[in-house]
C-alpha atoms as a PDB file:
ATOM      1  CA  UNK A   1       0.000   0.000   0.000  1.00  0.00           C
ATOM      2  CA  UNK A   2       1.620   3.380  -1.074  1.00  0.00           C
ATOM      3  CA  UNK A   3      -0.320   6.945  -0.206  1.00  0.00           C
ATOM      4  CA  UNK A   4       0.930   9.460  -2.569  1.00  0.00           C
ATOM      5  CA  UNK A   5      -1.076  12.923  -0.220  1.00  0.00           C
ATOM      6  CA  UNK A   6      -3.132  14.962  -2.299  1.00  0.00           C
ATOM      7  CA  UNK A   7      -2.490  17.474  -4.901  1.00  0.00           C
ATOM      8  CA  UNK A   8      -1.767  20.787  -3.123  1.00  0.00           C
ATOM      9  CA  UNK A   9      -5.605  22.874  -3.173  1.00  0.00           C
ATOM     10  CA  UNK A  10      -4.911  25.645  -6.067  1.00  0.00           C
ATOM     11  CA  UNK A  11      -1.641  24.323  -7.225  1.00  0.00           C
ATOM     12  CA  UNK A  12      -0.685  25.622 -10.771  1.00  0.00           C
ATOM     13  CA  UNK A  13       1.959  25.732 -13.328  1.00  0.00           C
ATOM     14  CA  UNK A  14       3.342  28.047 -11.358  1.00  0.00           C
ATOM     15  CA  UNK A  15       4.129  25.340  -9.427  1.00  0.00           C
ATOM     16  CA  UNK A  16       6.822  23.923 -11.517  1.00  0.00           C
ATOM     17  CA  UNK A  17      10.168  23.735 -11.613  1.00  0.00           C
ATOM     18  CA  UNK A  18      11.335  27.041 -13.543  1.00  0.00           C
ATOM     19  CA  UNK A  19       9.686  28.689 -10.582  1.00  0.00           C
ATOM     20  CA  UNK A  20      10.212  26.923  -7.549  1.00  0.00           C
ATOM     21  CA  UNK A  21      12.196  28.730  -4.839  1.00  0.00           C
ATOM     22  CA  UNK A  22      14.051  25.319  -4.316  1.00  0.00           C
ATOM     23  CA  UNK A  23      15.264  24.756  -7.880  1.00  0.00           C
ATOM     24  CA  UNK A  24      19.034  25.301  -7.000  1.00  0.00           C
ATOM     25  CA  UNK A  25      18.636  22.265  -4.654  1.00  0.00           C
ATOM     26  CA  UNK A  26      16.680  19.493  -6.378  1.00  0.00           C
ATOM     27  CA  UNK A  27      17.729  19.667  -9.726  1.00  0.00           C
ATOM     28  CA  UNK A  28      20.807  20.316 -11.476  1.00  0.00           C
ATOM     29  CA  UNK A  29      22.000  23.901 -12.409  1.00  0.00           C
ATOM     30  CA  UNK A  30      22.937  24.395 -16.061  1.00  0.00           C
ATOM     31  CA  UNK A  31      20.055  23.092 -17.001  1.00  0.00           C
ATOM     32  CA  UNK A  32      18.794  24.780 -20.281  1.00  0.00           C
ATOM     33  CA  UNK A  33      15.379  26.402 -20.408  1.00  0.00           C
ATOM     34  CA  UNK A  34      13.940  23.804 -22.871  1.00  0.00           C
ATOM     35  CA  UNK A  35      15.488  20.939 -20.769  1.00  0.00           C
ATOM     36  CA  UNK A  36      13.936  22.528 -17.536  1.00  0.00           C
ATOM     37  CA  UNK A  37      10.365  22.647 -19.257  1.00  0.00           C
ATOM     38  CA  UNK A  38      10.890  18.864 -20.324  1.00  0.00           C
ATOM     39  CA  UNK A  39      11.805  18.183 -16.634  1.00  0.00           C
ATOM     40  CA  UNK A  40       8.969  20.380 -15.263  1.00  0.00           C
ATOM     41  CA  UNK A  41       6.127  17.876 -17.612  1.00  0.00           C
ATOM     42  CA  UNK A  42       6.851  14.830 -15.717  1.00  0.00           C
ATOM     43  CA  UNK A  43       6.617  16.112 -12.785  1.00  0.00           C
ATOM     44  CA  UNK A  44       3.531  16.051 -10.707  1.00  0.00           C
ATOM     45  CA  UNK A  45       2.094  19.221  -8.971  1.00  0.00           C
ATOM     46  CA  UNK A  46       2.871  19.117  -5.451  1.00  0.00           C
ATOM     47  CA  UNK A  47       0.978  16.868  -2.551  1.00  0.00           C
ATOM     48  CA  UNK A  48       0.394  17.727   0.823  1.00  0.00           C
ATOM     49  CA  UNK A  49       0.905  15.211   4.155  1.00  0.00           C
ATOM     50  CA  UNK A  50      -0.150  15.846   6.982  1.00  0.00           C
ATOM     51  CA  UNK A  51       1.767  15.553  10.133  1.00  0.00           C
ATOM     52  CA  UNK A  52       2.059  11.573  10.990  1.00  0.00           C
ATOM     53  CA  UNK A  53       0.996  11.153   7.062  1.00  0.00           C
ATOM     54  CA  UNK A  54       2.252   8.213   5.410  1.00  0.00           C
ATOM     55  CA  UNK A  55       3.959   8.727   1.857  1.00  0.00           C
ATOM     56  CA  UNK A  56       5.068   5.351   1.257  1.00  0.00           C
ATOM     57  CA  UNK A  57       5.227   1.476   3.455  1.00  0.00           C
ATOM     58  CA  UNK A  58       8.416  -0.474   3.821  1.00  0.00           C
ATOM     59  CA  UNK A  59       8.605  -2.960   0.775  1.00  0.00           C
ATOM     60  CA  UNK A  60       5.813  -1.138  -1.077  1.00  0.00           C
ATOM     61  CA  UNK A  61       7.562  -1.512  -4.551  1.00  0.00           C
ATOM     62  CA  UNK A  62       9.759   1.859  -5.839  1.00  0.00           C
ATOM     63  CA  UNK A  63       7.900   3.578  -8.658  1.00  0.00           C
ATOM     64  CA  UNK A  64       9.033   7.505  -7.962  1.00  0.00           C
ATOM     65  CA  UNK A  65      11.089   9.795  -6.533  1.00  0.00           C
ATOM     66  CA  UNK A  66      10.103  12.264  -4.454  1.00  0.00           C
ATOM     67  CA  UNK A  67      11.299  16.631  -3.769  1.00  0.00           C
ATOM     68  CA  UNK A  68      10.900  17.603  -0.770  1.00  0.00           C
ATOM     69  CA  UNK A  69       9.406  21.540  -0.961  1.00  0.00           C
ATOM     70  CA  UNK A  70       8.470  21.879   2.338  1.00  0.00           C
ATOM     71  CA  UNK A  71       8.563  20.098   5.656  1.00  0.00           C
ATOM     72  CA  UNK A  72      10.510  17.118   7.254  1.00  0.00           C
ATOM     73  CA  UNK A  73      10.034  13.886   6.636  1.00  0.00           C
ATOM     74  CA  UNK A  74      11.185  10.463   8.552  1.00  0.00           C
ATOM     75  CA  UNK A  75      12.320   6.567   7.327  1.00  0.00           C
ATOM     76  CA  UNK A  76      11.698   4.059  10.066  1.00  0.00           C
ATOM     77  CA  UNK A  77      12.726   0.485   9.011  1.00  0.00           C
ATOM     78  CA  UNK A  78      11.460  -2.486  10.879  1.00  0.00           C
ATOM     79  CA  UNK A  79      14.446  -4.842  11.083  1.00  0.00           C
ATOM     80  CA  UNK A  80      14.851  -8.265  12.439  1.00  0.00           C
ATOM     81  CA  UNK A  81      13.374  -8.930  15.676  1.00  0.00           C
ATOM     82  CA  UNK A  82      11.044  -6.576  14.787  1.00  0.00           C
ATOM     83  CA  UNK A  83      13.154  -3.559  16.078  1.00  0.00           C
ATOM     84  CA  UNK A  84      11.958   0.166  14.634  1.00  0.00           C
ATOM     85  CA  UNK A  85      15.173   2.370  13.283  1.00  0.00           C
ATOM     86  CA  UNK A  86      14.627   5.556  12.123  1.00  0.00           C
ATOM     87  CA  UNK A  87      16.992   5.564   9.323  1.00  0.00           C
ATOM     88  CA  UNK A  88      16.648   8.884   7.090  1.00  0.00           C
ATOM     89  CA  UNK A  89      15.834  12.276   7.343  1.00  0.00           C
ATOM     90  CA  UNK A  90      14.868  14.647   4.390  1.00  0.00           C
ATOM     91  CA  UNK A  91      14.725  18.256   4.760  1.00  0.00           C
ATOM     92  CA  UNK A  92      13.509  20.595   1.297  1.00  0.00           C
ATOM     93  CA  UNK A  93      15.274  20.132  -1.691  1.00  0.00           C
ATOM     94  CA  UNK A  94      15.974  16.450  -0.594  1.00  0.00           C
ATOM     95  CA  UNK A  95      15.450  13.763  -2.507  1.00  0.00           C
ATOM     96  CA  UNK A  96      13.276  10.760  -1.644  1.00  0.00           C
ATOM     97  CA  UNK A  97      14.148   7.410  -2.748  1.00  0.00           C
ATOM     98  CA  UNK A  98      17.715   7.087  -4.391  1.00  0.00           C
ATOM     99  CA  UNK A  99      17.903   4.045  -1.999  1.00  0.00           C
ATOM    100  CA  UNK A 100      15.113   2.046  -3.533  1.00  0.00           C
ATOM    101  CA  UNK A 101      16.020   2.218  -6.747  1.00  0.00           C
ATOM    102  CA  UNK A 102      18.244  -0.615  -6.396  1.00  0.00           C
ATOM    103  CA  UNK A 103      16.561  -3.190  -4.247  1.00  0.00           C
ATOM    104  CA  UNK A 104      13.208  -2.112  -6.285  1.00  0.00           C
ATOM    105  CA  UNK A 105      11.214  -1.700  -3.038  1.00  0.00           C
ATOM    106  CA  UNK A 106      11.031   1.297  -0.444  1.00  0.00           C
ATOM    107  CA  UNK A 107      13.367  -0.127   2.151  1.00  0.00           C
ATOM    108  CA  UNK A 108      11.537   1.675   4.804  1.00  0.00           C
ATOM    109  CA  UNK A 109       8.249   3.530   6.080  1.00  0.00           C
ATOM    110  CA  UNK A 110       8.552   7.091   4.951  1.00  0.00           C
ATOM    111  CA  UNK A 111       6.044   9.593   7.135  1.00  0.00           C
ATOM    112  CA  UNK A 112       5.774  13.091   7.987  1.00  0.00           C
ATOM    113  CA  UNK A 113       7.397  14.938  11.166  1.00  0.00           C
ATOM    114  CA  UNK A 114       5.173  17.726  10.125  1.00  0.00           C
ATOM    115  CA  UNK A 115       2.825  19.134   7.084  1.00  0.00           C
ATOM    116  CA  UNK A 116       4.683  18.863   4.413  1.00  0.00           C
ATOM    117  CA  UNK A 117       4.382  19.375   0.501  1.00  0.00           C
ATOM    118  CA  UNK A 118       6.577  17.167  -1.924  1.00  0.00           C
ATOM    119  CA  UNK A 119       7.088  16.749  -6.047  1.00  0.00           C
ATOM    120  CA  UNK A 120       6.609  13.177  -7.438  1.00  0.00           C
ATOM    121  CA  UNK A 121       8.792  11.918 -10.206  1.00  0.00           C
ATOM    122  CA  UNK A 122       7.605   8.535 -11.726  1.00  0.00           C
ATOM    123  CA  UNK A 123      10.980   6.702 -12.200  1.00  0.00           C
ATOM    124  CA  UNK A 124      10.518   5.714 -15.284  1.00  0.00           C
ATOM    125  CA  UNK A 125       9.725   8.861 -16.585  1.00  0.00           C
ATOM    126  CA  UNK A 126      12.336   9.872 -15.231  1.00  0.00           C
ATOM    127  CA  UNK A 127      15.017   7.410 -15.816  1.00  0.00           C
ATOM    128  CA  UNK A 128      13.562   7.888 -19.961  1.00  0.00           C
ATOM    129  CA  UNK A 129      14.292  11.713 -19.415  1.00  0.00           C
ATOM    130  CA  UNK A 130      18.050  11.175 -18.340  1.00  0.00           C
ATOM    131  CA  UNK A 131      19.156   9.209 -21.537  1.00  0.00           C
ATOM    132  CA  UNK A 132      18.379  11.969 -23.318  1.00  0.00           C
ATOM    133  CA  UNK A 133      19.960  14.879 -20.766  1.00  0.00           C
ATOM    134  CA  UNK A 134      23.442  13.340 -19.377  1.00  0.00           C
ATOM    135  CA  UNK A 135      23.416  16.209 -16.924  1.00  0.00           C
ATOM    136  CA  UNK A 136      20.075  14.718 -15.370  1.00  0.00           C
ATOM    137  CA  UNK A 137      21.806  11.255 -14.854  1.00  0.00           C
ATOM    138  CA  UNK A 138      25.134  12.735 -13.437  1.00  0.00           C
ATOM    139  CA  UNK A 139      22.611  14.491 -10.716  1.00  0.00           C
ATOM    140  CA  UNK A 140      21.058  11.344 -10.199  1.00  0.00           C
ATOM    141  CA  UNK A 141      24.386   9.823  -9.614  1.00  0.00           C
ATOM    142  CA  UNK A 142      25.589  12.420  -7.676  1.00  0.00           C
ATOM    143  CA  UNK A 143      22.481  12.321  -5.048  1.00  0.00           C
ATOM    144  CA  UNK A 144      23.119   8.434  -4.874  1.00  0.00           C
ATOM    145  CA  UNK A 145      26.786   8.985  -3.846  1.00  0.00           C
ATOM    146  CA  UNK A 146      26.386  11.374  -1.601  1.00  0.00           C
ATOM    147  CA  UNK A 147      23.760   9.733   0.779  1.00  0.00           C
ATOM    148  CA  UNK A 148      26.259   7.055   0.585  1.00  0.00           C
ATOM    149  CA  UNK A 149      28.672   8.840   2.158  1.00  0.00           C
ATOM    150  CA  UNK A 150      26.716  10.206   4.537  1.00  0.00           C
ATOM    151  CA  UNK A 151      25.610   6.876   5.826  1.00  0.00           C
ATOM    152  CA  UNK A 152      28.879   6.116   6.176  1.00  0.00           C
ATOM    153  CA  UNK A 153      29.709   8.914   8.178  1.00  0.00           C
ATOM    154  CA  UNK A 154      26.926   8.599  10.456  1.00  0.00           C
ATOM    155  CA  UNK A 155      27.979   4.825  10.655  1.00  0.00           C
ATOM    156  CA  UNK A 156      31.264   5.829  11.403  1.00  0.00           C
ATOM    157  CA  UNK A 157      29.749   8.145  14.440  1.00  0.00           C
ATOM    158  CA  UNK A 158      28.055   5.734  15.931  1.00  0.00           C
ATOM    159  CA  UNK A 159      30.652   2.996  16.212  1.00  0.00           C
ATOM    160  CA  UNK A 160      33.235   5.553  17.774  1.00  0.00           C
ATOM    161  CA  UNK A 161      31.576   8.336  19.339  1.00  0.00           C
ATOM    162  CA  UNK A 162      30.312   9.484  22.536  1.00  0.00           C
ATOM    163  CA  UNK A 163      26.889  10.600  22.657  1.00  0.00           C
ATOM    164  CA  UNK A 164      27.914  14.265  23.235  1.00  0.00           C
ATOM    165  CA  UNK A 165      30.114  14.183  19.587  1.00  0.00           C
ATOM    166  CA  UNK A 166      26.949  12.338  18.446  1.00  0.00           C
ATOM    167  CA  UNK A 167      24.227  14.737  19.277  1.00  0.00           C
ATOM    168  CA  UNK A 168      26.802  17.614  18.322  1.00  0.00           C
ATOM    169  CA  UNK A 169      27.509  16.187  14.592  1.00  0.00           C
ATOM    170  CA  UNK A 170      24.121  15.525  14.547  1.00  0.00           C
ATOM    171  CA  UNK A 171      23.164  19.777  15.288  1.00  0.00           C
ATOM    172  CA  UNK A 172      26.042  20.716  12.971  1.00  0.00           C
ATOM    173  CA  UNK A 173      24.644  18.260  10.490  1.00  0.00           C
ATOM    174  CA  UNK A 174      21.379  20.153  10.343  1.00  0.00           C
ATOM    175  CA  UNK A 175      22.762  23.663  11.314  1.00  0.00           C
ATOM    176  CA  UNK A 176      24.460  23.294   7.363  1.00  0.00           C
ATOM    177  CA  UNK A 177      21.446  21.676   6.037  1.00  0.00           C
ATOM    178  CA  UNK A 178      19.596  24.989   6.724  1.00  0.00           C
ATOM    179  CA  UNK A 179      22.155  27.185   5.978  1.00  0.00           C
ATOM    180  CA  UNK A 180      22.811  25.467   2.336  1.00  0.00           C
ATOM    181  CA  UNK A 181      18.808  26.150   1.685  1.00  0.00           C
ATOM    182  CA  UNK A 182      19.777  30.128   2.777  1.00  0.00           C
ATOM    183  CA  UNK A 183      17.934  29.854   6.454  1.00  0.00           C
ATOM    184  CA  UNK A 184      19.743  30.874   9.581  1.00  0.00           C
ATOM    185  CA  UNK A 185      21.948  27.991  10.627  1.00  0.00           C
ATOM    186  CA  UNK A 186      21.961  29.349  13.976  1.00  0.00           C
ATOM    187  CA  UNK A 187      18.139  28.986  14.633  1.00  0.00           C
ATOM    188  CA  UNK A 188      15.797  26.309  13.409  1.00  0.00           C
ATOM    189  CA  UNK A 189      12.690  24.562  14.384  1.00  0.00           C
ATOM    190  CA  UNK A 190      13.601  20.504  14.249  1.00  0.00           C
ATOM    191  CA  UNK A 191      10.554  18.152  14.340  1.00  0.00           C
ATOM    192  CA  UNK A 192      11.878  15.293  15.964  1.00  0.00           C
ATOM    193  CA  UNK A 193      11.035  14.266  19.407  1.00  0.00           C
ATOM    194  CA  UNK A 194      13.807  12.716  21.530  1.00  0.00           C
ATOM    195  CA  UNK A 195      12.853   9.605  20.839  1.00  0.00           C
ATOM    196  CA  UNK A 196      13.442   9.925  17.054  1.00  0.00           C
ATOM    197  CA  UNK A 197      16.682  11.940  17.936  1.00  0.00           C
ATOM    198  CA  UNK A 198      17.632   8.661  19.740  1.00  0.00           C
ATOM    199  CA  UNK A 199      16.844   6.513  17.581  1.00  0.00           C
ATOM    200  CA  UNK A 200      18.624   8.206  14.448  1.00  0.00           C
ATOM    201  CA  UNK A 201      21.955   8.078  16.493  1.00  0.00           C
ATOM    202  CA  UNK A 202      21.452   5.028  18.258  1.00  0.00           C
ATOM    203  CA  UNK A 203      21.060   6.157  21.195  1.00  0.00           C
ATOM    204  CA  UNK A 204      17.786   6.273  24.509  1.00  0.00           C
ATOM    205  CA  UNK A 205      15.662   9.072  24.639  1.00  0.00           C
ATOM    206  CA  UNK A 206      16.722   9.454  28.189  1.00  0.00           C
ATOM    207  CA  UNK A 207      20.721  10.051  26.991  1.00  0.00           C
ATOM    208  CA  UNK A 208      19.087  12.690  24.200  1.00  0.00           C
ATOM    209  CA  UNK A 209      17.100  14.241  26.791  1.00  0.00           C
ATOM    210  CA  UNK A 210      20.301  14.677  29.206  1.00  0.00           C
ATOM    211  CA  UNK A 211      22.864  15.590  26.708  1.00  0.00           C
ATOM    212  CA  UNK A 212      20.487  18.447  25.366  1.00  0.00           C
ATOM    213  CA  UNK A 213      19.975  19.368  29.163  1.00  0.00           C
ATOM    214  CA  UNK A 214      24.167  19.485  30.070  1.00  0.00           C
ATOM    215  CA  UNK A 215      24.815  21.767  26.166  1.00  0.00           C
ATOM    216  CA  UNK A 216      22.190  24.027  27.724  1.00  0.00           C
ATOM    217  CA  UNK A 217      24.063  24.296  31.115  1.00  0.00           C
ATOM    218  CA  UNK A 218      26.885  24.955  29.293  1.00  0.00           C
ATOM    219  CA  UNK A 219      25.228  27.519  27.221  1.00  0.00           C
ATOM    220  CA  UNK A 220      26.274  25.481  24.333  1.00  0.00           C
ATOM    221  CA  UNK A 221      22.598  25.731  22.695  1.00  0.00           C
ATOM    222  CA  UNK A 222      19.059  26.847  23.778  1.00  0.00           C
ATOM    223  CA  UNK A 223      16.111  24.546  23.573  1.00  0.00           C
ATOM    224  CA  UNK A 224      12.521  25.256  23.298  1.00  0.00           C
ATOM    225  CA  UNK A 225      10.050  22.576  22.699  1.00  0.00           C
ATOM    226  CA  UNK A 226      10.974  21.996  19.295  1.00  0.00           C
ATOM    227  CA  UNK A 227      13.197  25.342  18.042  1.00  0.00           C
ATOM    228  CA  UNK A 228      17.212  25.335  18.514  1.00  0.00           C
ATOM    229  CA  UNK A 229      19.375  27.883  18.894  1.00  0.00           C
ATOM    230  CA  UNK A 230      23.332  27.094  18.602  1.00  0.00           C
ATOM    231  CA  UNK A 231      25.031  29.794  20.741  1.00  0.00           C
ATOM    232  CA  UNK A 232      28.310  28.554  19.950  1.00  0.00           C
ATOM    233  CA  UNK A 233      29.006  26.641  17.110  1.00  0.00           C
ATOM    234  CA  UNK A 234      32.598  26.732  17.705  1.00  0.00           C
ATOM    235  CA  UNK A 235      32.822  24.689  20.650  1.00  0.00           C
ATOM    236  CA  UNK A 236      30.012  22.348  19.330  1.00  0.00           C
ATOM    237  CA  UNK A 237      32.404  21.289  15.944  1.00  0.00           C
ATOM    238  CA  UNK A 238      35.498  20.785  18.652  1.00  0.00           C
ATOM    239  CA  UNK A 239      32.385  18.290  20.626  1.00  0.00           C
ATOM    240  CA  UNK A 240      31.709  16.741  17.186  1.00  0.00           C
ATOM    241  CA  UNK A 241      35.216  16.262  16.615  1.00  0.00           C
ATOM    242  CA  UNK A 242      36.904  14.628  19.660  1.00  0.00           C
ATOM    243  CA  UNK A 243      37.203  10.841  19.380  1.00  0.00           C
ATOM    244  CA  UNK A 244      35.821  10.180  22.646  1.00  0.00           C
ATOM    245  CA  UNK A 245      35.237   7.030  24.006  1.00  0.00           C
ATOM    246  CA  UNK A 246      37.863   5.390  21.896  1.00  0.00           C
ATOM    247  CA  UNK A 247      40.243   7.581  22.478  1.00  0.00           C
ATOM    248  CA  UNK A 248      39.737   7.277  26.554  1.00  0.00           C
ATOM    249  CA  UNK A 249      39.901   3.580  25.943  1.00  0.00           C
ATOM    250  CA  UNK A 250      43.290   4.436  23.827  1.00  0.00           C
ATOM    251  CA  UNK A 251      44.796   6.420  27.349  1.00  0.00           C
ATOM    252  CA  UNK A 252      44.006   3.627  29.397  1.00  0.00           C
ATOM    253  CA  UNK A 253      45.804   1.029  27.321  1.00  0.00           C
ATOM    254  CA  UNK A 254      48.686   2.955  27.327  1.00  0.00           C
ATOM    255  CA  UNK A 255      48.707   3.283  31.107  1.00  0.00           C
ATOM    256  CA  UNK A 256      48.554  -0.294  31.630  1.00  0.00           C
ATOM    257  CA  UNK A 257      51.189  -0.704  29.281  1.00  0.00           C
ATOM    258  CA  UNK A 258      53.314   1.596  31.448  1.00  0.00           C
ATOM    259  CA  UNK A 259      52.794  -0.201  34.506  1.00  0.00           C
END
């Protein structure tokens, strides 16, 4: 079963590509104005979700991509033992579903952290489209490499990081996704409860609630309900930074070694 929202109430042509505010960020630039337009057909007008909304169920088989214009948007995969990871995050001008296109299926339950409006792009429309502009497919490409990388880096956080350099490369993560899409990266409003925090790092809601509590006693950041405010960003990129736990376990080697 796959929910594609409803077409936005009074959504036009003006809805399109040429003159979307987030053009810089979900397609490619250099695009010519006739390649744009042939872009801008297969496209459908935007849908709404509602907060909670389901776009698509884990398995359901991949048909389309989907731009995020506005809103947040969650992935929760149920894996063995029927454990519930929240596994993506898409703010605007992300792309939804580069990592179906492979295994052919969604490989996870994509909903809405809050209302949110998106562009469908049937794949094979789509795919059709890029044979015939290379630039297309090298965007394509590009979008698939780079959430590969940043899986790995989040993998690579988890396995040797503290949750303090967690939760900070987590805020710095989305302090640049804002600022890239020209908002303040300084202040932003997050919909993600603790719990979802938690489980995107793999970490308890009780750690998330407690790390959050010791960067505000430390005036690293200011909280409320759901808008952040980084007051220093400086010491926040030295948190994310620091090895942590490994490198604690490192110090204590070497002190054993000594004696």
């Amino acid at each position: 079963m796959q929910n594609h929202g409803r077409e936005e109430h009074g959504a036009t042509q003006a809805s399109g590509c040429l003159s979307c505010y987030l053009n810089a960020l979900c397609i490619p630039q250099g695009l010519s104005p006739d390649e744009t337009a042939l872009l801008d057909e297969i496209v459908y007008p935007p849908t709404r979700l509602e907060k909670k909304e389901v776009l698509c169920f884990q398995a359901t088989p991949f048909d389309s991509l989907y731009a995020v214009r506005t809103g947040c948007l969650k992935q929760e995969t149920t894996a063995e033992g029927a454990e519930n990871l929240l596994t993506a995050l898409w703010l605007p001008g992300d792309i939804i579903g580069c990592d179906a296109i492979g295994l052919g299926h969604y490989p996870g339950t994509v909903s809405a952290l809050e209302t949110a409006t998106l562009c469908k792009l049937p794949f094979d429309r789509f795919e059709a489209l890029t044979q015939r502009m290379p630039r297309l497919r090298r965007y394509l490409q590009h979008n698939i490499s780079r959430a590969m990388h940043e899986e790995r880096l989040r993998l690579h956080r988890l396995l040797s990081r503290t949750a303090e350099a967690r939760l900070a490369c987590f805020l710095l993560g989305i302090s640049d996704c804002f600022r890239r899409r020209g908002y303040s990266p300084r202040c932003f409003r997050l919909p993600m409860s603790r719990n979802d925090i938690g489980s995107y790092l793999g970490l308890t809601q009780e750690t998330v609630g407690r790390t959050l509590a010791t960067y505000q006693a430390q005036r690293l950041l200011r909280v409320r309900g759901r808008e952040y405010q980084l007051l220093d960003i400086a010491r926040l990129e030295r948190l994310a930074s620091s090895t942590g736990r490994r490198q604690k376990r490192l110090r204590a080697c070497r002190v054993d070694q000594a004696r």
